[in-house]
PDB file of N, CA and C in Angstrom:
ATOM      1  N   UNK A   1     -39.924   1.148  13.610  1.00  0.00           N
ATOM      2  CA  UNK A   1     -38.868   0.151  13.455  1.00  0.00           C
ATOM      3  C   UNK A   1     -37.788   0.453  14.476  1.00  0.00           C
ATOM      4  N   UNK A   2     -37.642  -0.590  15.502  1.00  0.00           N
ATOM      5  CA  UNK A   2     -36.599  -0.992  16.131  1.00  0.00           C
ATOM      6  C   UNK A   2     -35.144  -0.987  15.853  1.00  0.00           C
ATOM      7  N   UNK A   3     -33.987  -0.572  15.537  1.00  0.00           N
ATOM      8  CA  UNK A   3     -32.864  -0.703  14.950  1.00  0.00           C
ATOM      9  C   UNK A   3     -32.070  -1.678  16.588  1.00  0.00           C
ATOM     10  N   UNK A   4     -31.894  -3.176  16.306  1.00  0.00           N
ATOM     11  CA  UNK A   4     -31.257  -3.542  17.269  1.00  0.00           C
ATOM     12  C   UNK A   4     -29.747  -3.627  17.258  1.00  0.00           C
ATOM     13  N   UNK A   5     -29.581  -3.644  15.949  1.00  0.00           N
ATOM     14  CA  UNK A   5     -28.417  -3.728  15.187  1.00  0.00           C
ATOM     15  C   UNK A   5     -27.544  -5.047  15.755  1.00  0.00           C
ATOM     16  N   UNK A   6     -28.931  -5.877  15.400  1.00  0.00           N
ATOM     17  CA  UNK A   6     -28.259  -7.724  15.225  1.00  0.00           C
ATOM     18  C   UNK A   6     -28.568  -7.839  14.355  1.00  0.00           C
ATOM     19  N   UNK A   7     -27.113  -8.476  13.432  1.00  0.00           N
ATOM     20  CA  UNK A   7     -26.831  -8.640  11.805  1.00  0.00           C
ATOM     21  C   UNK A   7     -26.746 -10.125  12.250  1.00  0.00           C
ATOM     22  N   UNK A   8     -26.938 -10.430  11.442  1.00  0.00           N
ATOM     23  CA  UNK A   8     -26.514 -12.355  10.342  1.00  0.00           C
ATOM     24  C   UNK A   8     -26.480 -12.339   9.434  1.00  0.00           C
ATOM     25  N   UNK A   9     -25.138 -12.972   8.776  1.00  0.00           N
ATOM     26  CA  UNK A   9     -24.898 -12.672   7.312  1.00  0.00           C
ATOM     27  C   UNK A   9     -23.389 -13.826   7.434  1.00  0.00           C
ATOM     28  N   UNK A  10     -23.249 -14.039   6.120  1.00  0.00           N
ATOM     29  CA  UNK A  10     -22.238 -14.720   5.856  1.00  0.00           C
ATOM     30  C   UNK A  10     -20.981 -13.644   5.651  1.00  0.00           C
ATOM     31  N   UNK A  11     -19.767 -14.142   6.470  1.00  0.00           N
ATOM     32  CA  UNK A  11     -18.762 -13.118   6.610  1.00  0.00           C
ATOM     33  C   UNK A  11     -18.374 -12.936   5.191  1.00  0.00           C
ATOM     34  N   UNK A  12     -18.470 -13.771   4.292  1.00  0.00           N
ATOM     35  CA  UNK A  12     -18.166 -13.077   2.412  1.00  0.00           C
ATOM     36  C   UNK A  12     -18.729 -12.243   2.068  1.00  0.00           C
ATOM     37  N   UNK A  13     -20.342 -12.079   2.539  1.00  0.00           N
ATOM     38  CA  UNK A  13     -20.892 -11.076   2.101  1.00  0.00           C
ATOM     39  C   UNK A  13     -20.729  -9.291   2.423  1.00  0.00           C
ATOM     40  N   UNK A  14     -19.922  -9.531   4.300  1.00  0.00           N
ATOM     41  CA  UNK A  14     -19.833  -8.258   4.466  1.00  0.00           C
ATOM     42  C   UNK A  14     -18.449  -7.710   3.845  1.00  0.00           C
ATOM     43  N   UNK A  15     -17.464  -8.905   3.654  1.00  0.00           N
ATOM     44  CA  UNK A  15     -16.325  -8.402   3.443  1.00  0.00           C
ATOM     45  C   UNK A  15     -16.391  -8.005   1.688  1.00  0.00           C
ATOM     46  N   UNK A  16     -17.656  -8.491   0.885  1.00  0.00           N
ATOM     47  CA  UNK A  16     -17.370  -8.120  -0.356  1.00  0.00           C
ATOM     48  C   UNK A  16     -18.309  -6.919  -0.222  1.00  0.00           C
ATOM     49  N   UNK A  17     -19.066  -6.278   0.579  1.00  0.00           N
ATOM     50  CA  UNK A  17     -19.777  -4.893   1.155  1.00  0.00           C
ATOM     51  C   UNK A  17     -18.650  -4.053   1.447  1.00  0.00           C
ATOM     52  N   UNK A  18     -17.812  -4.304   2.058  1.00  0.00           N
ATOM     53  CA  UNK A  18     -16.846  -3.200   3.190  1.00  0.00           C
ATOM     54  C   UNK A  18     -15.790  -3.274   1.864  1.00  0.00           C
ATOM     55  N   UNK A  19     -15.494  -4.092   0.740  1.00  0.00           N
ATOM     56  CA  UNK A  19     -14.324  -4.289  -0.417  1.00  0.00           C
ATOM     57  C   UNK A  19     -14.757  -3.197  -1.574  1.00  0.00           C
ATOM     58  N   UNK A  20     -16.328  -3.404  -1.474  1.00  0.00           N
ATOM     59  CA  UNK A  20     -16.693  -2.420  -2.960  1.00  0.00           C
ATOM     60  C   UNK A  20     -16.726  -0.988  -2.325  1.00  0.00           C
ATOM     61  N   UNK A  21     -17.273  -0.837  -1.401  1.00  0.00           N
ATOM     62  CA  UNK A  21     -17.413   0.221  -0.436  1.00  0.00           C
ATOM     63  C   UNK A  21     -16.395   0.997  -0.257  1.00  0.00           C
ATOM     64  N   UNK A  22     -15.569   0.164   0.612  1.00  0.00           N
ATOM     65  CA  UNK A  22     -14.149   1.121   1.095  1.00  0.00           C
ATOM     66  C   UNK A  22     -13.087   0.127   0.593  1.00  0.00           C
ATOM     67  N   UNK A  23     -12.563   0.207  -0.299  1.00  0.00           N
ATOM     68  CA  UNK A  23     -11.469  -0.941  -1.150  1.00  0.00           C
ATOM     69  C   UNK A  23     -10.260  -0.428  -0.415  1.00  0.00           C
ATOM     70  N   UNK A  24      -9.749   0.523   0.060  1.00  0.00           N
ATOM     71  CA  UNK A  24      -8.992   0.655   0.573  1.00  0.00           C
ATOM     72  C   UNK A  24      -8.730   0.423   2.223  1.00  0.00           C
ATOM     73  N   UNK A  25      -9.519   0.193   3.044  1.00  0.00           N
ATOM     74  CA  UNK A  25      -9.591  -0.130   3.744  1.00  0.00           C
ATOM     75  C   UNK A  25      -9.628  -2.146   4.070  1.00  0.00           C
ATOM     76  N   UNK A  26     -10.439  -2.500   2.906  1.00  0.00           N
ATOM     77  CA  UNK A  26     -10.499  -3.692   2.994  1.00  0.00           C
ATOM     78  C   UNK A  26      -8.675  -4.156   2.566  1.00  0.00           C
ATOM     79  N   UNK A  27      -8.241  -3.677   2.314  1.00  0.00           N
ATOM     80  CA  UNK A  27      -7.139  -3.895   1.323  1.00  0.00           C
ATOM     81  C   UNK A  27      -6.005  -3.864   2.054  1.00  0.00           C
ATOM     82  N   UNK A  28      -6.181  -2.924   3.407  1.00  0.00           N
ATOM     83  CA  UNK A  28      -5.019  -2.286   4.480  1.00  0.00           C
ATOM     84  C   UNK A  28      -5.079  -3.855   5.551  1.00  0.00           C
ATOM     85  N   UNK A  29      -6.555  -4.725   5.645  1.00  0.00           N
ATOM     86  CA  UNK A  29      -6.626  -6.073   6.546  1.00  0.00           C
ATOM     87  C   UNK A  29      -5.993  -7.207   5.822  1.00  0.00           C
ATOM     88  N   UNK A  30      -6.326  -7.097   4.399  1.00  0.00           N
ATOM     89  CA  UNK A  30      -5.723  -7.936   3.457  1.00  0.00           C
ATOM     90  C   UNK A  30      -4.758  -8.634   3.624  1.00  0.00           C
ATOM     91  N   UNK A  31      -3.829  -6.966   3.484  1.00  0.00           N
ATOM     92  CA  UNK A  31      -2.204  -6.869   3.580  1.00  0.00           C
ATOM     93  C   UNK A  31      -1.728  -7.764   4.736  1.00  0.00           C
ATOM     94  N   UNK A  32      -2.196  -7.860   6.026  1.00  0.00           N
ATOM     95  CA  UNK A  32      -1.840  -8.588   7.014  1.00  0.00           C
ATOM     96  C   UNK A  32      -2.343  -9.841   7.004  1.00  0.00           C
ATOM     97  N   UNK A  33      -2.820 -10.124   6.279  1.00  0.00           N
ATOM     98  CA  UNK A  33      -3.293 -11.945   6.122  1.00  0.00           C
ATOM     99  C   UNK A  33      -2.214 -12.566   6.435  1.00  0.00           C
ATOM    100  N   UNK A  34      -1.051 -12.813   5.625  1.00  0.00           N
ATOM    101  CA  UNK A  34      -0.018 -13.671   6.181  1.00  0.00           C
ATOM    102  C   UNK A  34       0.432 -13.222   7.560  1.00  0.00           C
ATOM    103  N   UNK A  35       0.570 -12.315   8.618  1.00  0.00           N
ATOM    104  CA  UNK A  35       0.808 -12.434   9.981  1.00  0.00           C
ATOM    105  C   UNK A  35      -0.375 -12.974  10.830  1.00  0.00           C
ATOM    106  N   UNK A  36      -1.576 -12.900  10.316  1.00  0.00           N
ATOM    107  CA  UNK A  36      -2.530 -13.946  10.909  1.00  0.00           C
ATOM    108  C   UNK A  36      -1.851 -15.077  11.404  1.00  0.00           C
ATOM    109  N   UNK A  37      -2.159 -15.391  13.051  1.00  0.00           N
ATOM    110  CA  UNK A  37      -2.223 -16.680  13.321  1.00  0.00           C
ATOM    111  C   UNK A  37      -0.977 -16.807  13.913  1.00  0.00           C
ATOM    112  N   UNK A  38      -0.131 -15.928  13.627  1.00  0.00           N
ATOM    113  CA  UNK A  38       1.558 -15.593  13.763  1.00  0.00           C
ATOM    114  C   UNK A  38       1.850 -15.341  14.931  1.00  0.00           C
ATOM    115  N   UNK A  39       2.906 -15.072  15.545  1.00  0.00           N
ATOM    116  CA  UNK A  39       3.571 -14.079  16.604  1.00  0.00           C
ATOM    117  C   UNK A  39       3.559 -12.867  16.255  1.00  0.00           C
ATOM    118  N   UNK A  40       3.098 -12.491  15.095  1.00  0.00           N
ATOM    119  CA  UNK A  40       3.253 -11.019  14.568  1.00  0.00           C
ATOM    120  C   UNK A  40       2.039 -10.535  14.349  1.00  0.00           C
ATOM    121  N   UNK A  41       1.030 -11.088  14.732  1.00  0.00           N
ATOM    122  CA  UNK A  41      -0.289 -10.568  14.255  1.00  0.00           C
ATOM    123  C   UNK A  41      -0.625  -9.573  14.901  1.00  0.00           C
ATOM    124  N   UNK A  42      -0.431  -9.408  16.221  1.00  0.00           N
ATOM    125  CA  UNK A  42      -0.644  -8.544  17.017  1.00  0.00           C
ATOM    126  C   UNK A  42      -0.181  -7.111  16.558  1.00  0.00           C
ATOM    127  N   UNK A  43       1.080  -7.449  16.200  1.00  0.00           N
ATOM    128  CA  UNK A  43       2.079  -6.095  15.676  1.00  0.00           C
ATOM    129  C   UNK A  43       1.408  -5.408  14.332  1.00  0.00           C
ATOM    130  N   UNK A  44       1.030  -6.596  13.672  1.00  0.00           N
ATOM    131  CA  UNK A  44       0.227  -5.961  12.057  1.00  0.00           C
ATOM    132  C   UNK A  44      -1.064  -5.213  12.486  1.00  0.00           C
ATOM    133  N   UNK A  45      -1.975  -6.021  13.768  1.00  0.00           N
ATOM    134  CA  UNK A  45      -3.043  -5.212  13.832  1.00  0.00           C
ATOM    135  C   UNK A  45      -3.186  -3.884  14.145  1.00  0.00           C
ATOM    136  N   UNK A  46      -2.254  -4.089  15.239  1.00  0.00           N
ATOM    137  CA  UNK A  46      -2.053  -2.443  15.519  1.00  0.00           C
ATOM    138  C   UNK A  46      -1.148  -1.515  14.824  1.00  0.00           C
ATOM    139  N   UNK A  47      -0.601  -1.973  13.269  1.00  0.00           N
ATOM    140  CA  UNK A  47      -0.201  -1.032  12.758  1.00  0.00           C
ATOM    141  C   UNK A  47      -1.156  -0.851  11.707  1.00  0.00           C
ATOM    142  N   UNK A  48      -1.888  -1.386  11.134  1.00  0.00           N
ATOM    143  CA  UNK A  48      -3.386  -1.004  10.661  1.00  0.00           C
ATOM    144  C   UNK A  48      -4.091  -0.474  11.194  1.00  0.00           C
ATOM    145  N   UNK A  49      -4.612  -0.670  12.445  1.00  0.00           N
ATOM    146  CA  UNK A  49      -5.401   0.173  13.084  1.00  0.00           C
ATOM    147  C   UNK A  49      -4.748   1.339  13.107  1.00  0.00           C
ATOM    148  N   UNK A  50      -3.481   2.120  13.907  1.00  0.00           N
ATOM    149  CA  UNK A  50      -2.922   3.030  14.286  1.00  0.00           C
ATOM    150  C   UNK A  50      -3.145   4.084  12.679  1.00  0.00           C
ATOM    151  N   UNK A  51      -3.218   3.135  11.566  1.00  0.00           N
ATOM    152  CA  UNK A  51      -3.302   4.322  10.554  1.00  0.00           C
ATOM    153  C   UNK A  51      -4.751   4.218   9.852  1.00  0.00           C
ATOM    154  N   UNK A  52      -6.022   3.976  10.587  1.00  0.00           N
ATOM    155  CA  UNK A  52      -7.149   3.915  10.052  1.00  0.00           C
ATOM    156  C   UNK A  52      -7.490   5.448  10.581  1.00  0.00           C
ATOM    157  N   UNK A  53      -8.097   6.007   9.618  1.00  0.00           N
ATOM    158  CA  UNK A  53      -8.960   7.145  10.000  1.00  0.00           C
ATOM    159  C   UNK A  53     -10.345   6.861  10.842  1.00  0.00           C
ATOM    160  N   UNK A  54     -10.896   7.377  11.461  1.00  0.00           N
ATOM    161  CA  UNK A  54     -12.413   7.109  12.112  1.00  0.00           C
ATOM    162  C   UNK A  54     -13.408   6.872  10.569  1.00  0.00           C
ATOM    163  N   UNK A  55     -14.018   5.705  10.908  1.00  0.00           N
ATOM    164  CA  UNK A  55     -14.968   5.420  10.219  1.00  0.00           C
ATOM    165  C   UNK A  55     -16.861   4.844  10.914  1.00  0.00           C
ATOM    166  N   UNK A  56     -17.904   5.165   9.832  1.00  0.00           N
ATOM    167  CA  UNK A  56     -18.710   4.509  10.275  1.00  0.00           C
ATOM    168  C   UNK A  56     -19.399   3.267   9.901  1.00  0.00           C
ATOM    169  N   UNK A  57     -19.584   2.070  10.295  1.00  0.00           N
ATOM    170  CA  UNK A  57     -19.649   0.996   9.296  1.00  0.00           C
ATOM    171  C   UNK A  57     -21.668   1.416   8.896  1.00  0.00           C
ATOM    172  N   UNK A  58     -22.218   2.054   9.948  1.00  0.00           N
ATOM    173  CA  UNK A  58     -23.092   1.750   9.643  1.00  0.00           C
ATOM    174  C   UNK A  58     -23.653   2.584   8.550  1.00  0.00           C
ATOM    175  N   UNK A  59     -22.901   3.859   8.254  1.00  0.00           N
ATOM    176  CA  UNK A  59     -22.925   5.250   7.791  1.00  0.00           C
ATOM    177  C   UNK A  59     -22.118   4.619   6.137  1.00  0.00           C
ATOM    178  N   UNK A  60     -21.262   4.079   6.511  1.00  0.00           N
ATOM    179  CA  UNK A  60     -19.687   4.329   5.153  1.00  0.00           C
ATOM    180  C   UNK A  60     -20.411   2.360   4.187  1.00  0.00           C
ATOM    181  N   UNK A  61     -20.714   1.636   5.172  1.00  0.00           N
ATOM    182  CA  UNK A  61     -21.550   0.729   4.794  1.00  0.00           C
ATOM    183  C   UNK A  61     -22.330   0.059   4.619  1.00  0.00           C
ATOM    184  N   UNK A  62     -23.031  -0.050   5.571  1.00  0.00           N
ATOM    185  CA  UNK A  62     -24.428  -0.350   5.515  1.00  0.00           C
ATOM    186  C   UNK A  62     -25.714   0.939   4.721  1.00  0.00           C
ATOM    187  N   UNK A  63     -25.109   2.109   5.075  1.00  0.00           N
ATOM    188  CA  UNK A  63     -26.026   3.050   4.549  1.00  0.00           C
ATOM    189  C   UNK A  63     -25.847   3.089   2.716  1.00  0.00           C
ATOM    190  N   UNK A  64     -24.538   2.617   2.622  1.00  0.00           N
ATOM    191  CA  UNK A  64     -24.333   2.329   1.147  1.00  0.00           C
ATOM    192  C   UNK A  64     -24.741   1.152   0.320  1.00  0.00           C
ATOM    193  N   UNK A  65     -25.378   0.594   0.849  1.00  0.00           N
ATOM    194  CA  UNK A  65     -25.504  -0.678   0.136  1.00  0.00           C
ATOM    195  C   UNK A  65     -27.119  -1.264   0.715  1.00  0.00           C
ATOM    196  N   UNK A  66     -27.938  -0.596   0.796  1.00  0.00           N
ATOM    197  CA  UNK A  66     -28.957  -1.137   1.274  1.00  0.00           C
ATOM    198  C   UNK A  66     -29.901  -2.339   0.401  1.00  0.00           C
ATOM    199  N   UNK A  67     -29.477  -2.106  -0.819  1.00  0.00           N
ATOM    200  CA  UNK A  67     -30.050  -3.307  -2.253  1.00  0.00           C
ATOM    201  C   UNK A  67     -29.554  -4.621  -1.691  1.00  0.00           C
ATOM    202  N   UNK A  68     -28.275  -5.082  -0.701  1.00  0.00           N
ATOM    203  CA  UNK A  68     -27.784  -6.021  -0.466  1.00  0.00           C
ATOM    204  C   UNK A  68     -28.257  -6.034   0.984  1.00  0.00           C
ATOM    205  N   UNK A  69     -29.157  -5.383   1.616  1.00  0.00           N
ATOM    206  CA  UNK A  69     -29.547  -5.898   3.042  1.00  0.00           C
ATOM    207  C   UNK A  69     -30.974  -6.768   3.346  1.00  0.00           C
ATOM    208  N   UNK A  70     -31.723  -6.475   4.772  1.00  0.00           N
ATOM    209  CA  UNK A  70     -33.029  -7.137   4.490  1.00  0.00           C
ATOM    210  C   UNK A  70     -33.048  -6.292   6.042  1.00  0.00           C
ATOM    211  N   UNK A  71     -34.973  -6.162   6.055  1.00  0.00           N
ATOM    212  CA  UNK A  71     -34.943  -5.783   7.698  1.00  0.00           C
ATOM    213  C   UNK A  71     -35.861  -7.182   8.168  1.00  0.00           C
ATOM    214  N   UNK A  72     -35.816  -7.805   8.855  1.00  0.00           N
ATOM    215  CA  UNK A  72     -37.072  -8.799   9.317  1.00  0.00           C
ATOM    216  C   UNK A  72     -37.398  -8.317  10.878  1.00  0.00           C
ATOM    217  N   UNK A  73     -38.818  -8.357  10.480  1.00  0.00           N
ATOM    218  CA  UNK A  73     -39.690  -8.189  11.981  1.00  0.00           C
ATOM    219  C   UNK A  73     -39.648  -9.510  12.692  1.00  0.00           C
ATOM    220  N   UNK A  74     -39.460  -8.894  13.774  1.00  0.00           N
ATOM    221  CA  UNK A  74     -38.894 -10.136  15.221  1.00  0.00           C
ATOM    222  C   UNK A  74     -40.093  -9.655  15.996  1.00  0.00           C
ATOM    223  N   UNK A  75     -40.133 -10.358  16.885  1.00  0.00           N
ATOM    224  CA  UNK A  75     -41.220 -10.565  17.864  1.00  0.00           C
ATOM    225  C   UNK A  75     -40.735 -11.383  19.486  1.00  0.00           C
ATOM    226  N   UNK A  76     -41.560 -11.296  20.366  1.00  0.00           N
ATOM    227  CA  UNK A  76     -40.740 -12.214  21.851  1.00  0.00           C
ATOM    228  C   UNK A  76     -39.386 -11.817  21.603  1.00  0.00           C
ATOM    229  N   UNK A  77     -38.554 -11.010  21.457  1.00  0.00           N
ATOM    230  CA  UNK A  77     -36.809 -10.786  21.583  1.00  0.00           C
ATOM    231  C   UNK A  77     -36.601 -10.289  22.987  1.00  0.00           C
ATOM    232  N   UNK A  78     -35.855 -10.618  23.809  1.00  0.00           N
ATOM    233  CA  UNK A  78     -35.249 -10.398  24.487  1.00  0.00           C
ATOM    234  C   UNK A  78     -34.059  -9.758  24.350  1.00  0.00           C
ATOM    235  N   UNK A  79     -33.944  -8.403  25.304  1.00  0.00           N
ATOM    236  CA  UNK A  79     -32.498  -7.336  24.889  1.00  0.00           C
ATOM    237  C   UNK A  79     -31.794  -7.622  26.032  1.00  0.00           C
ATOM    238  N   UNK A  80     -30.829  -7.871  25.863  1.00  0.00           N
ATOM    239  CA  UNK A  80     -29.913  -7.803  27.128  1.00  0.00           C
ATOM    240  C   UNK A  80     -28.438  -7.193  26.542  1.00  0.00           C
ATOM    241  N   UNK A  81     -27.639  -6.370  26.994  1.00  0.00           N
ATOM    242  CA  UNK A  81     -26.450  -5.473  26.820  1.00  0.00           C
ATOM    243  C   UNK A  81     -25.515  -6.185  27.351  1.00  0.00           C
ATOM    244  N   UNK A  82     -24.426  -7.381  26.869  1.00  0.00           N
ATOM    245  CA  UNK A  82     -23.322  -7.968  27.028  1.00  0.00           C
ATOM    246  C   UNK A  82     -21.830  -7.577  26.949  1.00  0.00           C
ATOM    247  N   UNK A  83     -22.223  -6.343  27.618  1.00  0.00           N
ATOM    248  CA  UNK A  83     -20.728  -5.487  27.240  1.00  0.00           C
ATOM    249  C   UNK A  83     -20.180  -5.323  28.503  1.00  0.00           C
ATOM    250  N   UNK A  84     -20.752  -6.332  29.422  1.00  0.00           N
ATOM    251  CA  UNK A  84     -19.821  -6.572  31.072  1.00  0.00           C
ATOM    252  C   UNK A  84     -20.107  -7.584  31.247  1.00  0.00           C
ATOM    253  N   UNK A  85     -19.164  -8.807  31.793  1.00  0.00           N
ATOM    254  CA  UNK A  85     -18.913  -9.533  32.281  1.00  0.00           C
ATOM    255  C   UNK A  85     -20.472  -9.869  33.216  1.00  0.00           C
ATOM    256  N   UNK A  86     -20.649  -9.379  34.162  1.00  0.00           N
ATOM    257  CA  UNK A  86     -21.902  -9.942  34.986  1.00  0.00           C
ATOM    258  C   UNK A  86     -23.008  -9.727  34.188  1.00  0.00           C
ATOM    259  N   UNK A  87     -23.096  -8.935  32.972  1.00  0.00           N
ATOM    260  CA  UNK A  87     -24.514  -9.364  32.344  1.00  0.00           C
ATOM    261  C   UNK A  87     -24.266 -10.882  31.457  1.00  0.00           C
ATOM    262  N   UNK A  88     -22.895 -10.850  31.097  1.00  0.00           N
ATOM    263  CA  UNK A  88     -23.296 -12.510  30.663  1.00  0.00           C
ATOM    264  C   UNK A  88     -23.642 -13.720  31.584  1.00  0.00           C
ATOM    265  N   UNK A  89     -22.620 -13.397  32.757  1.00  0.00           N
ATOM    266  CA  UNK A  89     -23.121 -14.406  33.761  1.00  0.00           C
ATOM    267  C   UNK A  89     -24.939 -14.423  33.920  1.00  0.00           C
ATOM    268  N   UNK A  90     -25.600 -13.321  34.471  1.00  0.00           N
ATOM    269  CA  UNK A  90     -26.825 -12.973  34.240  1.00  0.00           C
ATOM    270  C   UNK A  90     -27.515 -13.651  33.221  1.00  0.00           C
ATOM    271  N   UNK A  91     -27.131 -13.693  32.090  1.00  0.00           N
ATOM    272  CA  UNK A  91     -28.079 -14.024  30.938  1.00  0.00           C
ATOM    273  C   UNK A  91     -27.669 -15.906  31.045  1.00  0.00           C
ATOM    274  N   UNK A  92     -26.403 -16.626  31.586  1.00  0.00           N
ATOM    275  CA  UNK A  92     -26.986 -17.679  31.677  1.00  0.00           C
ATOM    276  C   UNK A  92     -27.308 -18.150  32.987  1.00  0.00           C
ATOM    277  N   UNK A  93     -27.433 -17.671  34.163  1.00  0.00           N
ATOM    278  CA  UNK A  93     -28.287 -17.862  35.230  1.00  0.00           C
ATOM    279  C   UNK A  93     -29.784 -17.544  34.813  1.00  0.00           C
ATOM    280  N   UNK A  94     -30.113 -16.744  33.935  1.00  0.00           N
ATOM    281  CA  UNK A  94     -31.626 -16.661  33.181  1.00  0.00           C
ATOM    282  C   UNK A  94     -31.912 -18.359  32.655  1.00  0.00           C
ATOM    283  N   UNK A  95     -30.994 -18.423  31.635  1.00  0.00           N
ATOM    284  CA  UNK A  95     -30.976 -19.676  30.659  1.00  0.00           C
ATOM    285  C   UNK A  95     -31.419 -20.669  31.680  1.00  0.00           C
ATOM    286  N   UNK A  96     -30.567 -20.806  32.773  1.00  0.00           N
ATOM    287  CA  UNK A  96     -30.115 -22.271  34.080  1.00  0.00           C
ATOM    288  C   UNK A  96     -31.927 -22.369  34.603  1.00  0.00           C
ATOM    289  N   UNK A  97     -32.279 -20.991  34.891  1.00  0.00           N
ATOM    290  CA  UNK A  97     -33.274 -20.908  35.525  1.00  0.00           C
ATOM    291  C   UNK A  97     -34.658 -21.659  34.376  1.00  0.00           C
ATOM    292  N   UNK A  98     -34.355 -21.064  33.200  1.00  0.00           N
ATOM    293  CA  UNK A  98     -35.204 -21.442  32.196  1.00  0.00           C
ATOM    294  C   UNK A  98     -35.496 -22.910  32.004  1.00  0.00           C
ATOM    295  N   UNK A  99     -34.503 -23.459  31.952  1.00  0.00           N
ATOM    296  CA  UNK A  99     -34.407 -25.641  31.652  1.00  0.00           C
ATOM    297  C   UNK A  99     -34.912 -26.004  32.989  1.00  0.00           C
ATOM    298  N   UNK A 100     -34.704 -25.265  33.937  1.00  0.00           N
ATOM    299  CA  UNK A 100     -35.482 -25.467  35.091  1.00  0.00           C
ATOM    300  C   UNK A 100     -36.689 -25.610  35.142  1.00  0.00           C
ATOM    301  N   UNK A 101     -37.493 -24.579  34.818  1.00  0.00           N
ATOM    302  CA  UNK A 101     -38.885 -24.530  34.450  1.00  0.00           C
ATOM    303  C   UNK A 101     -38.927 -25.483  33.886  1.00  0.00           C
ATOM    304  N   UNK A 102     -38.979 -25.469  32.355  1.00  0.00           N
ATOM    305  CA  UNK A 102     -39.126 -26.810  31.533  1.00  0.00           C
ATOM    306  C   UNK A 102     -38.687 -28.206  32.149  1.00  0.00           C
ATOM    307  N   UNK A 103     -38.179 -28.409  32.529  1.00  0.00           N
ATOM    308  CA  UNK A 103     -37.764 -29.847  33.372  1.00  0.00           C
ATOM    309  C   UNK A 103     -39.240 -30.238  33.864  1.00  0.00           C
ATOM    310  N   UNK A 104     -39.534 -28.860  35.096  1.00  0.00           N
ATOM    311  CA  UNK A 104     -40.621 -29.132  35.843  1.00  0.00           C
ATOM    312  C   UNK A 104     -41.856 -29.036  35.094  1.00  0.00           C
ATOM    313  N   UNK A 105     -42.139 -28.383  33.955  1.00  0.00           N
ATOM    314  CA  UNK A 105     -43.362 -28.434  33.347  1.00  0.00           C
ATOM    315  C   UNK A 105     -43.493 -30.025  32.727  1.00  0.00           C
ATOM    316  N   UNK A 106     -42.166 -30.628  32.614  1.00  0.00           N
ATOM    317  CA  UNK A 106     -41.996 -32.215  31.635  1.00  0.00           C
ATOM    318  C   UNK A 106     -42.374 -32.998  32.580  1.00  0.00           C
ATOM    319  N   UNK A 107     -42.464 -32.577  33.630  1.00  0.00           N
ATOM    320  CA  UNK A 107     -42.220 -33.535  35.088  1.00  0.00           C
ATOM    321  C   UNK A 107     -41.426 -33.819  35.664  1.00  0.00           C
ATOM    322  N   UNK A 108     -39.833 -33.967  35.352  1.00  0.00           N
ATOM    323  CA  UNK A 108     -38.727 -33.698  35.854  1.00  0.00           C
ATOM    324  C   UNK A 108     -38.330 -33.111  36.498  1.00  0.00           C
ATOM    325  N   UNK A 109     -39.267 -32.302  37.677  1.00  0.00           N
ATOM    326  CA  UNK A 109     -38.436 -31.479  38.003  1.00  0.00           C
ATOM    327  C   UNK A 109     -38.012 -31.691  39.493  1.00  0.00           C
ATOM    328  N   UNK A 110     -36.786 -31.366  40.087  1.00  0.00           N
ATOM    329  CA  UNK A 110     -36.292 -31.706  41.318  1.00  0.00           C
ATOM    330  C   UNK A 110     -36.338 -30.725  42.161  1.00  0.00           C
ATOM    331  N   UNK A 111     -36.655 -29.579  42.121  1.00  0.00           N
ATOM    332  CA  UNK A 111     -36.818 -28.776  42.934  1.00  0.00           C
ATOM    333  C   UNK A 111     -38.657 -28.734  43.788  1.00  0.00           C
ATOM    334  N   UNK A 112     -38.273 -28.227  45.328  1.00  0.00           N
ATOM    335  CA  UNK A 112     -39.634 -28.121  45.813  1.00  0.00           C
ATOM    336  C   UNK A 112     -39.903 -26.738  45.892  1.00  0.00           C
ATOM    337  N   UNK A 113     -41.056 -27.009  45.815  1.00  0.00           N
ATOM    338  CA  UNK A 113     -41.821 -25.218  45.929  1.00  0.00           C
ATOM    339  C   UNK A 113     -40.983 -24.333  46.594  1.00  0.00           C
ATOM    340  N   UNK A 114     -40.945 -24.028  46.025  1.00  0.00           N
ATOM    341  CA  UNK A 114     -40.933 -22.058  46.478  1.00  0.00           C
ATOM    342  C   UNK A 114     -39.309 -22.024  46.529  1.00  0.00           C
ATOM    343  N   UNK A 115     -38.295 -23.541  45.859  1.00  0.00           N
ATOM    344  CA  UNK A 115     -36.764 -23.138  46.222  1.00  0.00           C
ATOM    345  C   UNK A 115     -36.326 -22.178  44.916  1.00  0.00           C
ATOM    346  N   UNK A 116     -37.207 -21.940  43.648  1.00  0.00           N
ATOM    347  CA  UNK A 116     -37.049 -21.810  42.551  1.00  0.00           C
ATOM    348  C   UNK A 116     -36.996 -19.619  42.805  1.00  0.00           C
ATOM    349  N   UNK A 117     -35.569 -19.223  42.036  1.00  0.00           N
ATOM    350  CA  UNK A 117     -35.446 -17.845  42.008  1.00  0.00           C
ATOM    351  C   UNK A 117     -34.097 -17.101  42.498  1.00  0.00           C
TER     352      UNK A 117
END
């Protein structure tokens, strides 16, 4: 088993995971609900953060609650690491290139040999 660690889940479900789990922590984001959205949100986040201890979500929650998870086997996935700027560009110059193909397999397609790459 692969651990890709791509979740989908409805955000109620993790926040009532991370609430039973670590209630105090859920409780410290809570507190700043009303500066959400604010001129002050910024200021609340980083005074929550500044007093969070190091935690692990996958360790402190996910490892706690596994009755509420699921693993599903994937197949054809494609990995690509989006944690810089030119791999996203990358991944949709992949995409651009992709409707390309398909265009031309539909018959649509406007490109001549060999301009494709």
């Amino acid at each position: 088993l692969w651990n890709s660690f791509i979740m989908t889940g409805k955000v109620g479900a993790f926040l009532h995971m991370i609430r039973d789990t670590v209630p105090d922590l859920h409780e410290r984001f809570e507190s700043i609900r009303p500066w959400l959205l604010t001129p002050l949100e910024n200021e609340a986040l980083a005074d929550v953060y500044a007093g969070l201890a190091v935690s692990s979500f996958s360790n402190e929650i996910l490892a706690t609650n596994v009755s509420r998870l699921a693993v599903l086997q994937g197949s054809e996935f494609d990995w690509m690491d989006l944690g810089e700027p030119a791999r996203v560009f990358e991944l949709y110059r992949r995409a651009e290139i992709q409707a390309l193909e398909e265009s031309c397999r539909s018959g649509g397609c406007a490109l001549e040999s060999g301009a494709r790459g």
